[in-house]
N, C-alpha and C. Protein backbone atom coordinates (compact mmCIF):
# COMPACT_ATOMS: atom_id res chain seq x y z
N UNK A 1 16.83 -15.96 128.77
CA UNK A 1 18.01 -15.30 129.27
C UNK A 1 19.11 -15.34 128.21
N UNK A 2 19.92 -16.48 128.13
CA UNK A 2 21.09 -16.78 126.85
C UNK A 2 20.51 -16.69 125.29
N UNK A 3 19.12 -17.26 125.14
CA UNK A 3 18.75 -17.28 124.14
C UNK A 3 17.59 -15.56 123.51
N UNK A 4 17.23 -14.93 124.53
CA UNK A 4 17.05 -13.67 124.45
C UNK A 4 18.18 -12.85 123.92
N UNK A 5 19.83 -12.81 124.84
CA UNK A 5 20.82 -12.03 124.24
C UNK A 5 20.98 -12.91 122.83
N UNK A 6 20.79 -13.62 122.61
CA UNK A 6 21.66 -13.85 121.15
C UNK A 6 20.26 -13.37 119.86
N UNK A 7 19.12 -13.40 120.31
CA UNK A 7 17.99 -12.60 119.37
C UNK A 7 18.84 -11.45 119.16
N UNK A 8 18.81 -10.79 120.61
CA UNK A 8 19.10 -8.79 120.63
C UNK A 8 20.52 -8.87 119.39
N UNK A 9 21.49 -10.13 119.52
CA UNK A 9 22.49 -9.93 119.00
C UNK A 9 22.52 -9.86 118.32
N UNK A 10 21.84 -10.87 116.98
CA UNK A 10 20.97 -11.30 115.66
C UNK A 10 20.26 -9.71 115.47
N UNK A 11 19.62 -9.24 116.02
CA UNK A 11 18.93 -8.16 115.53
C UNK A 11 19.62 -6.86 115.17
N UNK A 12 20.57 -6.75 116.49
CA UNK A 12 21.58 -5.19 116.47
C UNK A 12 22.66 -5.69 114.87
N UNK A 13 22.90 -6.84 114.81
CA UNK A 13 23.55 -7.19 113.88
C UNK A 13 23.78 -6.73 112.42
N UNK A 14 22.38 -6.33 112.41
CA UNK A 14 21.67 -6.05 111.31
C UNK A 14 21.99 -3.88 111.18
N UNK A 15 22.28 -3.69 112.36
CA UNK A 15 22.23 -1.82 112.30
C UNK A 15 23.74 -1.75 112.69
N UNK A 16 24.42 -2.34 113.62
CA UNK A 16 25.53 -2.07 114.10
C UNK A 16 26.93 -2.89 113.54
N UNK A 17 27.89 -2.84 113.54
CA UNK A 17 28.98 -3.46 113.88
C UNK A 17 30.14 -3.44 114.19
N UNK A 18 31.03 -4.52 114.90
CA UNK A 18 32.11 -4.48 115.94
C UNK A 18 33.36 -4.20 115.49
N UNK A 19 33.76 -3.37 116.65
CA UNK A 19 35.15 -2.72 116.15
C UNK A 19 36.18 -4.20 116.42
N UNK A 20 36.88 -4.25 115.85
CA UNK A 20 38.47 -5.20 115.77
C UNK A 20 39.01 -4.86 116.95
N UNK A 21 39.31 -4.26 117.56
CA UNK A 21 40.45 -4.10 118.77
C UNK A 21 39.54 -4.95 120.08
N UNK A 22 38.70 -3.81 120.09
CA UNK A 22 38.07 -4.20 121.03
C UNK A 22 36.62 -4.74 121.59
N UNK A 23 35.93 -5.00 120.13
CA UNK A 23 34.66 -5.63 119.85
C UNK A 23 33.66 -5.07 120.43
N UNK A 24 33.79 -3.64 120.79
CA UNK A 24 32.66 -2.65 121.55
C UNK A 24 31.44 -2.74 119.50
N UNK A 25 30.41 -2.91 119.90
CA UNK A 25 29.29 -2.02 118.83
C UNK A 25 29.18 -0.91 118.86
N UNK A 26 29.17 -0.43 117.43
CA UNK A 26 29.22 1.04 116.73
C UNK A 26 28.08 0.94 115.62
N UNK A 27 26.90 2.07 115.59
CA UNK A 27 26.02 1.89 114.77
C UNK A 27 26.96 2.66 113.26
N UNK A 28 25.85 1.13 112.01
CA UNK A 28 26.30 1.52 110.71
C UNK A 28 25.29 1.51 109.73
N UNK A 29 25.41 2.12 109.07
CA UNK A 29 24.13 2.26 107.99
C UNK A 29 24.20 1.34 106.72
N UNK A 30 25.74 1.32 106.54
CA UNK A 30 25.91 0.42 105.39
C UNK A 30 25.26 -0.85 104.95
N UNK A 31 24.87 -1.89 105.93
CA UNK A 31 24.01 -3.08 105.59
C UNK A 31 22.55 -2.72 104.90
N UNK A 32 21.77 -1.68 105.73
CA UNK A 32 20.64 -1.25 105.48
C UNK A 32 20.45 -0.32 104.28
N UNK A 33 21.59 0.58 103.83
CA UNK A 33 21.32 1.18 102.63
C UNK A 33 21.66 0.09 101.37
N UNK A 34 22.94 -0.51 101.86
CA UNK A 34 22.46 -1.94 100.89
C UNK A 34 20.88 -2.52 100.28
N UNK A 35 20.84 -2.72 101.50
CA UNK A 35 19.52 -3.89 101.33
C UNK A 35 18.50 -2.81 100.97
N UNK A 36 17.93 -1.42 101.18
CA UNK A 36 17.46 -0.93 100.35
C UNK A 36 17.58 -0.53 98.55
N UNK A 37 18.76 0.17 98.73
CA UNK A 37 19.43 0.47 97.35
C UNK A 37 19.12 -1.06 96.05
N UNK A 38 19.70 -1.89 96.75
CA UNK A 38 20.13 -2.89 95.73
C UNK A 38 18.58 -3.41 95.37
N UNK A 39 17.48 -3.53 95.59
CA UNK A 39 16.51 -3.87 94.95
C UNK A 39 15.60 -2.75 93.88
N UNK A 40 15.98 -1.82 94.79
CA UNK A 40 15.17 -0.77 94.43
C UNK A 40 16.15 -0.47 92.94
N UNK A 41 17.10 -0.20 92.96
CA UNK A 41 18.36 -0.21 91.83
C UNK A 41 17.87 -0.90 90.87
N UNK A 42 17.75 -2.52 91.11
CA UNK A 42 17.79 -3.01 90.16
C UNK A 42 15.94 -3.09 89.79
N UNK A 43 15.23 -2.89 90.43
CA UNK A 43 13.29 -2.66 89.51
C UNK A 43 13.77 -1.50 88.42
N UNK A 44 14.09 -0.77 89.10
CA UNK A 44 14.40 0.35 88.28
C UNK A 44 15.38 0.36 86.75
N UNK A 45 16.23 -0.27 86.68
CA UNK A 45 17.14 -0.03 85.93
C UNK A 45 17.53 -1.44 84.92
N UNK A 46 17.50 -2.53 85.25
CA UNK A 46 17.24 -3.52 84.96
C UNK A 46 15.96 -4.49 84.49
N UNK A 47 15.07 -4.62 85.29
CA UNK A 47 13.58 -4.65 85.27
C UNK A 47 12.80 -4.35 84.05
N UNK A 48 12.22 -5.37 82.99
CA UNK A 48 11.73 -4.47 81.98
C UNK A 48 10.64 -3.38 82.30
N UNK A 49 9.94 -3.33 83.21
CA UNK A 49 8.65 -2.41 83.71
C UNK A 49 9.58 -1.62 84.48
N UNK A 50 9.90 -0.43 84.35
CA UNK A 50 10.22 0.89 85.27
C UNK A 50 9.51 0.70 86.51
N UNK A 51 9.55 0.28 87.49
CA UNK A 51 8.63 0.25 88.52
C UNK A 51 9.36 0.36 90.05
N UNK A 52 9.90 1.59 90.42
CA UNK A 52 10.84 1.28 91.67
C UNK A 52 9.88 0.75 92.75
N UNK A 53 8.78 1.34 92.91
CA UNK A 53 8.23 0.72 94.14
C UNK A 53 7.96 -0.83 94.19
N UNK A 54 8.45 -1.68 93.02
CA UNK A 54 8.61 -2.96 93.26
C UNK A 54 9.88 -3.51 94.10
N UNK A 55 10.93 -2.10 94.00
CA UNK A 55 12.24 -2.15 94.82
C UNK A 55 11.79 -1.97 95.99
N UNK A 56 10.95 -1.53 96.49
CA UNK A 56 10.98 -1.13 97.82
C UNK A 56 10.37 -2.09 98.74
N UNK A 57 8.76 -2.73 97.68
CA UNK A 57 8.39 -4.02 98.38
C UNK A 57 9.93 -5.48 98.31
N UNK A 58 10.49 -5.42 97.67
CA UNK A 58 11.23 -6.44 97.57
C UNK A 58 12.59 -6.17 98.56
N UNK A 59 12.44 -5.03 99.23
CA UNK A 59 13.23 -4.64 100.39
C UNK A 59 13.06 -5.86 101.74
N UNK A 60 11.71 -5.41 101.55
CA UNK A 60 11.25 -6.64 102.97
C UNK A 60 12.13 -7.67 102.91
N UNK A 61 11.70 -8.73 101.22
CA UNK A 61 12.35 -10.05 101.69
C UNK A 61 13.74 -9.81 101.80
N UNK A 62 14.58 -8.84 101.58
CA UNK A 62 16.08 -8.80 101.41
C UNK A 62 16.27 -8.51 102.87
N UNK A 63 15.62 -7.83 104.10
CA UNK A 63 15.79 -7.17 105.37
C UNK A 63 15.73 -8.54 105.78
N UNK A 64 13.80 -9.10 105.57
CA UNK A 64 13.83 -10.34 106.13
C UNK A 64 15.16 -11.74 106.11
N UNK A 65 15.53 -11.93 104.91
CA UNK A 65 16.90 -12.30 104.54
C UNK A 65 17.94 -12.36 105.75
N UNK A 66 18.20 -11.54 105.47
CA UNK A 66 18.83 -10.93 106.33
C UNK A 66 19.34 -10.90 108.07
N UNK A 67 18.07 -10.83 108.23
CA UNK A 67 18.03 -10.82 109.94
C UNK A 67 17.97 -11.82 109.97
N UNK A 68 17.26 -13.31 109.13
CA UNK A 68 16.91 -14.52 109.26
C UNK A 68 18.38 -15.11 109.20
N UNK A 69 19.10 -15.03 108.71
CA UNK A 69 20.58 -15.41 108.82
C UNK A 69 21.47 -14.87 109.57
N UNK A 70 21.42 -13.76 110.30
CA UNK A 70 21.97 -13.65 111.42
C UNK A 70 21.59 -14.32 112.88
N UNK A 71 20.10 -14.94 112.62
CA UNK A 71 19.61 -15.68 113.51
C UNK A 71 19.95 -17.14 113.33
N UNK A 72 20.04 -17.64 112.68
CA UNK A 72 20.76 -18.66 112.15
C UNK A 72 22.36 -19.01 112.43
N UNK A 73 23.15 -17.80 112.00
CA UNK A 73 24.61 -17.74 113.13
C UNK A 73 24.14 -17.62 114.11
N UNK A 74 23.21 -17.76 115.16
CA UNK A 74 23.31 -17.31 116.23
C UNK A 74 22.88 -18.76 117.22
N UNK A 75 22.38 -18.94 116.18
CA UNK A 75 21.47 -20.86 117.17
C UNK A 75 21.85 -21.74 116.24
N UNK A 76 22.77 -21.32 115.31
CA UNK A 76 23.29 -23.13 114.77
C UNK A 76 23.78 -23.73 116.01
N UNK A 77 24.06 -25.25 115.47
CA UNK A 77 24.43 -26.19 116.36
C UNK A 77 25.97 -25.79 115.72
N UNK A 78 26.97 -25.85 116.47
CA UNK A 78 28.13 -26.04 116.58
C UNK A 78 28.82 -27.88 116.62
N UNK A 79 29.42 -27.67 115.56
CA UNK A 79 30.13 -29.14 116.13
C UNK A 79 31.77 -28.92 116.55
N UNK A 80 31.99 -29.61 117.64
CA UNK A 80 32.59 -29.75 118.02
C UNK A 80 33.89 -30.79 118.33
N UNK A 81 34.73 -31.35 117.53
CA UNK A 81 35.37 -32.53 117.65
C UNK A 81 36.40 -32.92 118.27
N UNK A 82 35.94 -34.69 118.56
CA UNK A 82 36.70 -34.79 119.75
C UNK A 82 38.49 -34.72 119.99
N UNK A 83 38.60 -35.31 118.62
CA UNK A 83 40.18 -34.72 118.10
C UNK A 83 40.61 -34.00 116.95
N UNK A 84 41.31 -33.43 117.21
CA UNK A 84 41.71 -32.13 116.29
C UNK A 84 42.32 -33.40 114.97
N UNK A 85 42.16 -32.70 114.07
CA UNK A 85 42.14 -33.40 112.47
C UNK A 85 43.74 -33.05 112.15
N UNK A 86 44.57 -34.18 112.13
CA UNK A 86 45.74 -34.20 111.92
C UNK A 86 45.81 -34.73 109.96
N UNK A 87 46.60 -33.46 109.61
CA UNK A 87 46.78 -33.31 107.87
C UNK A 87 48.31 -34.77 107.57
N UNK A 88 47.84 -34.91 106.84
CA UNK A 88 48.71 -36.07 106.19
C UNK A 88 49.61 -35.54 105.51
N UNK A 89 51.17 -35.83 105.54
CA UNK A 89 52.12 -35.24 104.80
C UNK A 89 52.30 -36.00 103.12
């Protein structure tokens, strides 16, 4: 139940994101043309072997990346303390 919505959350995370006012989700492309572009970019252009389709396999681990750390914000442990940390003058 709680731990199902925070997968879906972790996952949409990855296509969508929240407006400031009112934190409704809005789909965005920007993460995903990232995480394509930037490998594929650099086999290509950087890379001594010309080889983009090494960009494209190396997409996976950057997606995988990815979603794996939004899952990670999503089920860390939180700490919580018992008194607020008073700064020393």
């Amino acid at each position: 139940m709680h731990g199902e919505k925070k997968i879906a959350n972790a996952l949409l995370a990855e296509f969508t994101a929240r407006h400031d006012s009112d934190g409704h989700r809005f789909f965005t492309l920007t993460p995903t043309i990232s995480d394509f572009s930037g490998p594929i970019i650099a086999h290509s252009v950087w890379y001594p072997d010309y080889n983009p389709f090494g960009g494209v396999v190396a997409t996976r681990t950057v997606f995988a990346t990815r979603v794996g750390l939004h899952l990670f914000q999503e089920f860390r442990p939180h700490r919580h303390h018992a008194h607020p940390e008073v700064s020393m003058p």
